[in-house]
C-alpha atoms as a PDB file:
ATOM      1  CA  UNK A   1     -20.524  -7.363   1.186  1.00  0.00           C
ATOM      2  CA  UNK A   2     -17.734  -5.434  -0.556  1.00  0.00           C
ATOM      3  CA  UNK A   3     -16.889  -1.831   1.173  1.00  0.00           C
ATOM      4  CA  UNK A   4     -17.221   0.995  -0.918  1.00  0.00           C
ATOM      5  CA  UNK A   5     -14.055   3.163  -1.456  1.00  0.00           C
ATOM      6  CA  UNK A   6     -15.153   5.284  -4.032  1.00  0.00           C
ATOM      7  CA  UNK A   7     -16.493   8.970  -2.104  1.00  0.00           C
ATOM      8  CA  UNK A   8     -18.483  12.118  -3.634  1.00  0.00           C
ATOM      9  CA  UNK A   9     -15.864  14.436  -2.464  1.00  0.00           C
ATOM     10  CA  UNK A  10     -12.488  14.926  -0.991  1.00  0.00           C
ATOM     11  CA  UNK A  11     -14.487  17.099   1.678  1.00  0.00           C
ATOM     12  CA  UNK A  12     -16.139  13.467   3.099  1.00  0.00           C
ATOM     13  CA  UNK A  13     -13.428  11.953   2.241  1.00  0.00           C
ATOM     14  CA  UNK A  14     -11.070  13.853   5.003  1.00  0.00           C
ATOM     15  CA  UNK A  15     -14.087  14.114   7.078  1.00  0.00           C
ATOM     16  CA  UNK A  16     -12.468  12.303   9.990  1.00  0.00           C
ATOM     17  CA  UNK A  17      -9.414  13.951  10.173  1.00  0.00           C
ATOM     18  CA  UNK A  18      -9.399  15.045  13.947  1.00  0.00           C
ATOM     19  CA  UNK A  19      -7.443  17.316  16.309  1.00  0.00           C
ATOM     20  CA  UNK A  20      -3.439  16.595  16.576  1.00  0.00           C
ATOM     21  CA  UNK A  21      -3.723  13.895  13.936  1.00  0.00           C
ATOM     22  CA  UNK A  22      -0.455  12.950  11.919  1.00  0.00           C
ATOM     23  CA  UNK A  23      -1.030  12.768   8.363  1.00  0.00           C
ATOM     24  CA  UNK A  24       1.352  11.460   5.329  1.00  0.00           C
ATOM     25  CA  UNK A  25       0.970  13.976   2.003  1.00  0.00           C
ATOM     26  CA  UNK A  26       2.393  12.557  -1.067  1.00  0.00           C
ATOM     27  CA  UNK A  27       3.951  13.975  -4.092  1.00  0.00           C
ATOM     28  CA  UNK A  28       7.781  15.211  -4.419  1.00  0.00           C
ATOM     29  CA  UNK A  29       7.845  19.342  -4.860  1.00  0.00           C
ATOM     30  CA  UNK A  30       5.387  20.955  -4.874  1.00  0.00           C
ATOM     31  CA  UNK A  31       2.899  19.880  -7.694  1.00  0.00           C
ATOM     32  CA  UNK A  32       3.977  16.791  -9.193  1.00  0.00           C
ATOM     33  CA  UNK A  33       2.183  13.672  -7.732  1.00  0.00           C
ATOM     34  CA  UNK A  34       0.669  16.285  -5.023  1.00  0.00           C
ATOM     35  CA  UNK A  35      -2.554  15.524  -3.792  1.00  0.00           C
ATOM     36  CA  UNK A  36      -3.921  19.018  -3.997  1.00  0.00           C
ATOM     37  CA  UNK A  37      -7.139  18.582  -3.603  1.00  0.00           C
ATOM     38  CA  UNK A  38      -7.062  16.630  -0.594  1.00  0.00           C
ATOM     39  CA  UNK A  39      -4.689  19.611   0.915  1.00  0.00           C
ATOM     40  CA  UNK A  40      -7.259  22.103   0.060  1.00  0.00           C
ATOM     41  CA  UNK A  41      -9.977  20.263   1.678  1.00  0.00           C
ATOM     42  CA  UNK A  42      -7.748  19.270   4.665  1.00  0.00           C
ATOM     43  CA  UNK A  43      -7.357  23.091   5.244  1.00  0.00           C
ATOM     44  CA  UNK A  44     -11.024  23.728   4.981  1.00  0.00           C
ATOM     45  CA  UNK A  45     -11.383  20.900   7.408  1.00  0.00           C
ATOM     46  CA  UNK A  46      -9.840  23.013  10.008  1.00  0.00           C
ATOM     47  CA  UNK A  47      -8.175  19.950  12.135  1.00  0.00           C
ATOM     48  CA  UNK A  48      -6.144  21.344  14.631  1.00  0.00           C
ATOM     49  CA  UNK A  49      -2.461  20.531  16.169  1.00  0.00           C
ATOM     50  CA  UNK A  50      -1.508  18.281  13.088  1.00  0.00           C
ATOM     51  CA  UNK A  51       2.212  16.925  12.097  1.00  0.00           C
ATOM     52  CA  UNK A  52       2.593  16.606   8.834  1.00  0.00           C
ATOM     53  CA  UNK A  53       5.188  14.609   7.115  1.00  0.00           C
ATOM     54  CA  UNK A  54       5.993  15.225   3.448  1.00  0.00           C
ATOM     55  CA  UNK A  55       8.981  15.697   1.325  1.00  0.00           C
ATOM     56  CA  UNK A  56       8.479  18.740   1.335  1.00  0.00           C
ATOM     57  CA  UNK A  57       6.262  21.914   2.904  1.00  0.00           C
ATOM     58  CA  UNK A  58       4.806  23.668   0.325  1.00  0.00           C
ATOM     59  CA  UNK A  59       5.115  26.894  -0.914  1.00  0.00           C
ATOM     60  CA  UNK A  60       1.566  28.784  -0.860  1.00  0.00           C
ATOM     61  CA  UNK A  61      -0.810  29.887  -2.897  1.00  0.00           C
ATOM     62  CA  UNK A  62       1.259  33.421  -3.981  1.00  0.00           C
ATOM     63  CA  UNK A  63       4.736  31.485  -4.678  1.00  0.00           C
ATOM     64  CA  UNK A  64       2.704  28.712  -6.695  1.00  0.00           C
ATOM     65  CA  UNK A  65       2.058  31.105  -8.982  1.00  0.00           C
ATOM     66  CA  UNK A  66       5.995  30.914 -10.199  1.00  0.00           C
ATOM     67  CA  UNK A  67       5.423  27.408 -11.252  1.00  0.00           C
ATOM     68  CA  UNK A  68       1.800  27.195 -12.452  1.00  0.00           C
ATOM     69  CA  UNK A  69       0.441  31.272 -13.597  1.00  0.00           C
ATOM     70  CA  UNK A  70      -2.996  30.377 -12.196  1.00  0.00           C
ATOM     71  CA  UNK A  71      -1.917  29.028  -8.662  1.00  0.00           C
ATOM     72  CA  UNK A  72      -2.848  26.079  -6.565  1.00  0.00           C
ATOM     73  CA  UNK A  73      -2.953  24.947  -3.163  1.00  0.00           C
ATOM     74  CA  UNK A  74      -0.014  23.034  -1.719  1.00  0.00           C
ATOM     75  CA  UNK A  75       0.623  22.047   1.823  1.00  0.00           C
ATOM     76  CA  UNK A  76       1.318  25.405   2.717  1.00  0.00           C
ATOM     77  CA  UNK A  77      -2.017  25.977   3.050  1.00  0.00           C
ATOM     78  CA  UNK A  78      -2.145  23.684   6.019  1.00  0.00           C
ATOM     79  CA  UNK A  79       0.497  26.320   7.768  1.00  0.00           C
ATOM     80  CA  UNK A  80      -0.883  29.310   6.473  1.00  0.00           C
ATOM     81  CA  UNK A  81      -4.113  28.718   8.214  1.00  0.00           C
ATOM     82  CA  UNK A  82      -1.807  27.649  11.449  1.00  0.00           C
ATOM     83  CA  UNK A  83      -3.092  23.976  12.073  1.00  0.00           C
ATOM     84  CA  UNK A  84       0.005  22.667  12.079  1.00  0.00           C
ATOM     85  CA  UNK A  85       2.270  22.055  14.980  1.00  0.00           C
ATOM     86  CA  UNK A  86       5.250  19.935  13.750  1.00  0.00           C
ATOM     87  CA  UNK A  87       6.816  19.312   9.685  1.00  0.00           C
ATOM     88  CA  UNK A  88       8.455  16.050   9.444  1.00  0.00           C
ATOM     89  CA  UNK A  89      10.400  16.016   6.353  1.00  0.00           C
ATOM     90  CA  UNK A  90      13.124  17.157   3.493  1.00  0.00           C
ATOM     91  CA  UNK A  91      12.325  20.455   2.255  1.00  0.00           C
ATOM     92  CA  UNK A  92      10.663  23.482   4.393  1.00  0.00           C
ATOM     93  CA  UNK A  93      10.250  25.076   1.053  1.00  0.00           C
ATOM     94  CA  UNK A  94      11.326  24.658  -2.888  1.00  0.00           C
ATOM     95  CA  UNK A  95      14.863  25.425  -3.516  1.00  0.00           C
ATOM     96  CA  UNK A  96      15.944  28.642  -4.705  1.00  0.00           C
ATOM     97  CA  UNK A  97      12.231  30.926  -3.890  1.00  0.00           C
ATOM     98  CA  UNK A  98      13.182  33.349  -1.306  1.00  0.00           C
ATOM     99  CA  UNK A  99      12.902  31.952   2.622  1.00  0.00           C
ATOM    100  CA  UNK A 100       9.488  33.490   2.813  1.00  0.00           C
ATOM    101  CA  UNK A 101       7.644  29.818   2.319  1.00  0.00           C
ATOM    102  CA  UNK A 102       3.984  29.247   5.447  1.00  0.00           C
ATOM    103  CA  UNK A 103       6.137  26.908   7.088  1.00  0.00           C
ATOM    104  CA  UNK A 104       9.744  29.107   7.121  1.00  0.00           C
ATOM    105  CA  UNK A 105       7.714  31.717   8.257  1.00  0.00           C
ATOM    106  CA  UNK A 106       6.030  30.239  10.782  1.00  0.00           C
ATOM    107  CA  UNK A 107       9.037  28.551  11.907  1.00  0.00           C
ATOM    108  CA  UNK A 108      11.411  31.608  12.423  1.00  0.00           C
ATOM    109  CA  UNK A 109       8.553  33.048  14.657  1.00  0.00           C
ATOM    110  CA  UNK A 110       8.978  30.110  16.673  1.00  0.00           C
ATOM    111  CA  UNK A 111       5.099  28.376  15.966  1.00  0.00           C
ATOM    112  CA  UNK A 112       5.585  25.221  14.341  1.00  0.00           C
ATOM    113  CA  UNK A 113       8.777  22.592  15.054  1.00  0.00           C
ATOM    114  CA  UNK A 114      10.388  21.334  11.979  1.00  0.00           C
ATOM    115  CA  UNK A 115      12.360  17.896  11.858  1.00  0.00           C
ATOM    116  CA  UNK A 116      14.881  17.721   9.317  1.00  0.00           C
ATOM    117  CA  UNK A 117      15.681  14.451   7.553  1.00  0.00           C
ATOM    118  CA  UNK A 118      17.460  13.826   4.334  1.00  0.00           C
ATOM    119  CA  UNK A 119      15.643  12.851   1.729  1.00  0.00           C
ATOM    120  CA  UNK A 120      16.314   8.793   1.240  1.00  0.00           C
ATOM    121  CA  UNK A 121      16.211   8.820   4.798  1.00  0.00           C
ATOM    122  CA  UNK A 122      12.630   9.841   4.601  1.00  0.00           C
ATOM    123  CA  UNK A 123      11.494   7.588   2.419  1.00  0.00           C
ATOM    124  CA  UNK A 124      13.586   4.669   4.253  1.00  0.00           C
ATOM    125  CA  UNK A 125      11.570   5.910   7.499  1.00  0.00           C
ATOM    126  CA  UNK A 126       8.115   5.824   5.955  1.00  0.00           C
ATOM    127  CA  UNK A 127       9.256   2.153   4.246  1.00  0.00           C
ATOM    128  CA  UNK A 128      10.093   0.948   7.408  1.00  0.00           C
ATOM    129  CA  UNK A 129       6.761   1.966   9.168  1.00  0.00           C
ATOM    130  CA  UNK A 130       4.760   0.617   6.451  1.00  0.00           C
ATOM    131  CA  UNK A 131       6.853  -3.123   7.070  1.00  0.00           C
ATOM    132  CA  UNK A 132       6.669  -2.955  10.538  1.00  0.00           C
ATOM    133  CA  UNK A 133      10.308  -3.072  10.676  1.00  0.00           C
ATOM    134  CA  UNK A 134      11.756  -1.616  13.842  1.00  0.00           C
ATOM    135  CA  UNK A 135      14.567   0.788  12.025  1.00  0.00           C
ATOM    136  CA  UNK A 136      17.345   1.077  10.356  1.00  0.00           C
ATOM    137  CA  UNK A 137      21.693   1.954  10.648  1.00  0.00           C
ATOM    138  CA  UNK A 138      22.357   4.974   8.087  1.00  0.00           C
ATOM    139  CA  UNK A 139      25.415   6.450   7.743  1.00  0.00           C
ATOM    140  CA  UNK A 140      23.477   9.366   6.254  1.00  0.00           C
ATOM    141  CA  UNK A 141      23.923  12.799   8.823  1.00  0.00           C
ATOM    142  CA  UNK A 142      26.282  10.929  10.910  1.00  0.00           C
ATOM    143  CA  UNK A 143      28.891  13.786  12.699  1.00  0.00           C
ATOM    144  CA  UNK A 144      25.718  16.461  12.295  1.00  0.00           C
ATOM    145  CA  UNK A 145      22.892  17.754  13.803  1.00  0.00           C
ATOM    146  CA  UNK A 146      20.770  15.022  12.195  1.00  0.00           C
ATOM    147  CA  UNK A 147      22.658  12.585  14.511  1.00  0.00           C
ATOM    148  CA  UNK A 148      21.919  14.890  18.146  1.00  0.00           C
ATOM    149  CA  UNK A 149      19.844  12.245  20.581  1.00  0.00           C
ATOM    150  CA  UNK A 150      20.419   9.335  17.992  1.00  0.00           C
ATOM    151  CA  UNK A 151      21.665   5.854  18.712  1.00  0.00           C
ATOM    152  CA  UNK A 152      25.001   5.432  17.077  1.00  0.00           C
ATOM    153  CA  UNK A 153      26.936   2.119  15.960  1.00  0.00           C
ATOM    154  CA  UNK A 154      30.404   2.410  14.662  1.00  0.00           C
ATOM    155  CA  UNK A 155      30.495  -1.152  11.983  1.00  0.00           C
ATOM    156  CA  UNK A 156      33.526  -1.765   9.845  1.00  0.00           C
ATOM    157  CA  UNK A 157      35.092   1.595  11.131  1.00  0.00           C
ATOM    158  CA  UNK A 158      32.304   3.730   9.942  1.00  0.00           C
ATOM    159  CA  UNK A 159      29.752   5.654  12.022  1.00  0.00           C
ATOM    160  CA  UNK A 160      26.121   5.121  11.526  1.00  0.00           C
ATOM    161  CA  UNK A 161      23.219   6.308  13.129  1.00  0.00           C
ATOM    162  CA  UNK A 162      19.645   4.571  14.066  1.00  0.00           C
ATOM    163  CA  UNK A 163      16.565   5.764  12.049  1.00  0.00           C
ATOM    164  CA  UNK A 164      12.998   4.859  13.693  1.00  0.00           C
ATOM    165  CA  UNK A 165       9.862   4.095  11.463  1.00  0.00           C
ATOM    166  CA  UNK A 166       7.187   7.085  10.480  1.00  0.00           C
ATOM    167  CA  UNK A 167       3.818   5.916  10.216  1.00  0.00           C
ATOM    168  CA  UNK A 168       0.518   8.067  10.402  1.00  0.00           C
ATOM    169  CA  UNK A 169      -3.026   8.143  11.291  1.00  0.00           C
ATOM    170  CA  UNK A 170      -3.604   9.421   7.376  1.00  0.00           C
ATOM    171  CA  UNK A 171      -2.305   9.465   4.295  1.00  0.00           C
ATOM    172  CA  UNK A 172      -3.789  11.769   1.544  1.00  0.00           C
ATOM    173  CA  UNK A 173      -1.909  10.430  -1.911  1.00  0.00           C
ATOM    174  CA  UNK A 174      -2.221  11.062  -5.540  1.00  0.00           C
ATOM    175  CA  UNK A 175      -2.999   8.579  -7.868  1.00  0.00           C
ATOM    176  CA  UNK A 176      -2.904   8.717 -11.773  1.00  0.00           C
ATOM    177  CA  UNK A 177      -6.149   6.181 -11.923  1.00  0.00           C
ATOM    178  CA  UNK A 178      -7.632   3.714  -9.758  1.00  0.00           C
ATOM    179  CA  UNK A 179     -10.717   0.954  -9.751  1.00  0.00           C
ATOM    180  CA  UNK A 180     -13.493   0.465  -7.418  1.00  0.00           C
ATOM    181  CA  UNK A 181     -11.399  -1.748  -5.176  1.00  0.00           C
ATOM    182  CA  UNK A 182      -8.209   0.756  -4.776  1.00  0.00           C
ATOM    183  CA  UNK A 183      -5.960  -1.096  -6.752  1.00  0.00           C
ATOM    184  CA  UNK A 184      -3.816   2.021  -7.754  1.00  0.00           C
ATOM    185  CA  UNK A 185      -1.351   3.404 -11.059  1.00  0.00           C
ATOM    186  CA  UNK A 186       0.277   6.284 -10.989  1.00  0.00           C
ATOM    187  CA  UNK A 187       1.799   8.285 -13.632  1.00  0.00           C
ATOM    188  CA  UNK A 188       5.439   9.169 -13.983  1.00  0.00           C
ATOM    189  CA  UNK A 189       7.212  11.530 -11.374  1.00  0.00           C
ATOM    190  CA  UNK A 190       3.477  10.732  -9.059  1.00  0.00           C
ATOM    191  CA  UNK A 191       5.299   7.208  -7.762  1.00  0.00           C
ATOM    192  CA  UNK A 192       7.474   9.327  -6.049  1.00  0.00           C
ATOM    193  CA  UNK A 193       6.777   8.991  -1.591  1.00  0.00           C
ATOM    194  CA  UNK A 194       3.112   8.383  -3.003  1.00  0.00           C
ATOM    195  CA  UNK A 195       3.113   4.554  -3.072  1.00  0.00           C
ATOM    196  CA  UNK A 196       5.126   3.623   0.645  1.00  0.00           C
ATOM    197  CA  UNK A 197       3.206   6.480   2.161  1.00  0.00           C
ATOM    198  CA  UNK A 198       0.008   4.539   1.102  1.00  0.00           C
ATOM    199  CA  UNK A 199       1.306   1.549   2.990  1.00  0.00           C
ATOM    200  CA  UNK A 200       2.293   3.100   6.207  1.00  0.00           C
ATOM    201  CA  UNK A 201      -0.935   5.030   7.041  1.00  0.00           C
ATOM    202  CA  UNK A 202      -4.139   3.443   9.257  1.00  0.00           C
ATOM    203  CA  UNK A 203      -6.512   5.378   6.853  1.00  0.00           C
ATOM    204  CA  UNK A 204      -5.144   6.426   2.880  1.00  0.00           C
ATOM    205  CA  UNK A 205      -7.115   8.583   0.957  1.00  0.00           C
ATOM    206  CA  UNK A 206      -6.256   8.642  -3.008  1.00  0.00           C
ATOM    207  CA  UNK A 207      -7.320  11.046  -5.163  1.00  0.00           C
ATOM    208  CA  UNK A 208      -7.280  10.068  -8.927  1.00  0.00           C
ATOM    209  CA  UNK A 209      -7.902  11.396 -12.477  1.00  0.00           C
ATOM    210  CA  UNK A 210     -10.004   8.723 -13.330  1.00  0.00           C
ATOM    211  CA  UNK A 211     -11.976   5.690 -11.619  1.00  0.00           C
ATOM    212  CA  UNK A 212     -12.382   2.411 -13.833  1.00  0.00           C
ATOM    213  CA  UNK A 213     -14.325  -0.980 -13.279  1.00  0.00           C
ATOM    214  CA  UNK A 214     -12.287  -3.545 -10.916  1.00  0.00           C
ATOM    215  CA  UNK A 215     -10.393  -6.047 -13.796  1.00  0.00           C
ATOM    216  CA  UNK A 216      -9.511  -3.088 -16.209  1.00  0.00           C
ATOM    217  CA  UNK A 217      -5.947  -3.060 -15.588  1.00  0.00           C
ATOM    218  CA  UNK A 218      -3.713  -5.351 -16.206  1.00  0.00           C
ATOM    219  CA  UNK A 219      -2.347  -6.577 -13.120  1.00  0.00           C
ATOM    220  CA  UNK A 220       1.400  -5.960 -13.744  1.00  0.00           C
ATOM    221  CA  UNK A 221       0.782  -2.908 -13.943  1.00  0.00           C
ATOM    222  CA  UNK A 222      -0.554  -2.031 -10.646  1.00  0.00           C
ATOM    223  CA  UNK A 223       2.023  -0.410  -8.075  1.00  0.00           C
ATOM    224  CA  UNK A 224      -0.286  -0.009  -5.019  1.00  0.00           C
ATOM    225  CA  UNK A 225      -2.806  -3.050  -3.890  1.00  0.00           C
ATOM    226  CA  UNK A 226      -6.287  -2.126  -3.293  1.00  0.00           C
ATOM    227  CA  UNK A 227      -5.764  -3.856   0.451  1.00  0.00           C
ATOM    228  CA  UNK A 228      -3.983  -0.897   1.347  1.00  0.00           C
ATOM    229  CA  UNK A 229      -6.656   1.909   0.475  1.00  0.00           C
ATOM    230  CA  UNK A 230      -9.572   2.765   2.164  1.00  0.00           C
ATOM    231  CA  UNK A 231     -11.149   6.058   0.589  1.00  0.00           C
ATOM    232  CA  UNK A 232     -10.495   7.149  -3.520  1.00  0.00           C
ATOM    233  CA  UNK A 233     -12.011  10.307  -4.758  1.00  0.00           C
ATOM    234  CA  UNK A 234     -12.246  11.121  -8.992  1.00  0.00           C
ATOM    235  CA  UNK A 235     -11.321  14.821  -9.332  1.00  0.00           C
ATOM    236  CA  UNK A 236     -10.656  17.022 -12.437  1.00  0.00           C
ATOM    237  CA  UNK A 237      -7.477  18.275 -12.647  1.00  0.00           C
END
């Protein structure tokens, strides 16, 4: 019998999120493509010890308020409540707000480790993981701290440095719609780390404006295969 993917909530749907889990959180900055829901119930959750790797970390609920007047919940969230240990990813915090982001804050006072890694490398990582491929030669951060305890390879007289794979136990992604099977669309800016992330988790969890019958779309059109989804949730944005 067919499994079904499609959940009441995004509070089952993160359910199983345990203790010292690593979890994948789509979306670019820090409300485009974000799957904010799923962050807000992740945070009511109340997993412990997590590592979280993003683009970037959020910016709370107070600093939202300089993009969107009524606020939201963004990853920061997840650091303001202090259950997470380790940020893997591009930006601690949006460019130009002062330094005074959950995760900066909780990083100058020495509580959560932060690894830096340029953007494209990022995405290259979590593309990697998903393909089961064991790395790849950058020469992206080569001659700076990004290269400190790195396997280096000097090819046609330039210096490159070895990137691992990032995979996760979760991924929590935004979608723009889905159907009943998980075969995915997403809308504009929302492709952005949202589709490769939902290929290197064990367990992705979608949240979508809108769930349709299986055979509505047309099949060019879909970016992320249903094989690669286990739990979708239909929330009002």
């Amino acid at each position: 019998m067919p499994v079904n993917k499609v959940l009441k909530n995004c509070e089952e749907a993160v359910a199983d999120i345990f203790d010292g889990a690593s979890v994948m959180v789509g979306g670019f900055g820090s409300y485009a493509g974000l799957p904010v829901h799923l962050i807000d119930a992740l945070s009511r959750r109340g997993a412990q010890g997590l590592t979280i790797i993003a683009n970037m970390g959020g910016v709370g609920f107070e600093l939202s308020k300089r993009i969107k007047p009524e606020g939201y919940q963004d990853a920061g969230i997840l650091f303001e409540k202090g259950l997470v240990k380790k940020f893997i990813g591009s930006m601690p915090a949006l460019g130009g707000m002062p330094p005074t982001s959950p995760l900066e804050v909780l990083y100058n006072q020495g509580k959560v480790e932060i690894e830096m890694v340029p953007q494209g490398t990022l995405a290259e990582r979590i593309r990697c993981g998903a393909g089961g491929l064991g790395g790849f030669y950058t020469p992206v951060g080569a001659g700076t701290v990004i290269a400190e305890g790195k396997e280096k390879k000097v090819m046609n007289g330039r210096e490159y440095i070895l990137e691992l794979p990032l995979t996760a136990d979760f991924a929590l992604i935004k979608a723009y719609k889905a159907d009943e099977m998980g075969n995915l669309i997403y809308r504009q800016t929302a492709r952005c780390f949202n589709p490769v992330m939902a290929m290197a988790a064990k367990v992705t969890i979608v949240e979508v404006e809108e769930i349709v019958l299986t055979g509505r779309f047309d099949p060019e059109s879909i970016v992320t295969p249903h094989v690669y989804v286990r739990r979708i949730v239909e929330v009002v944005r």
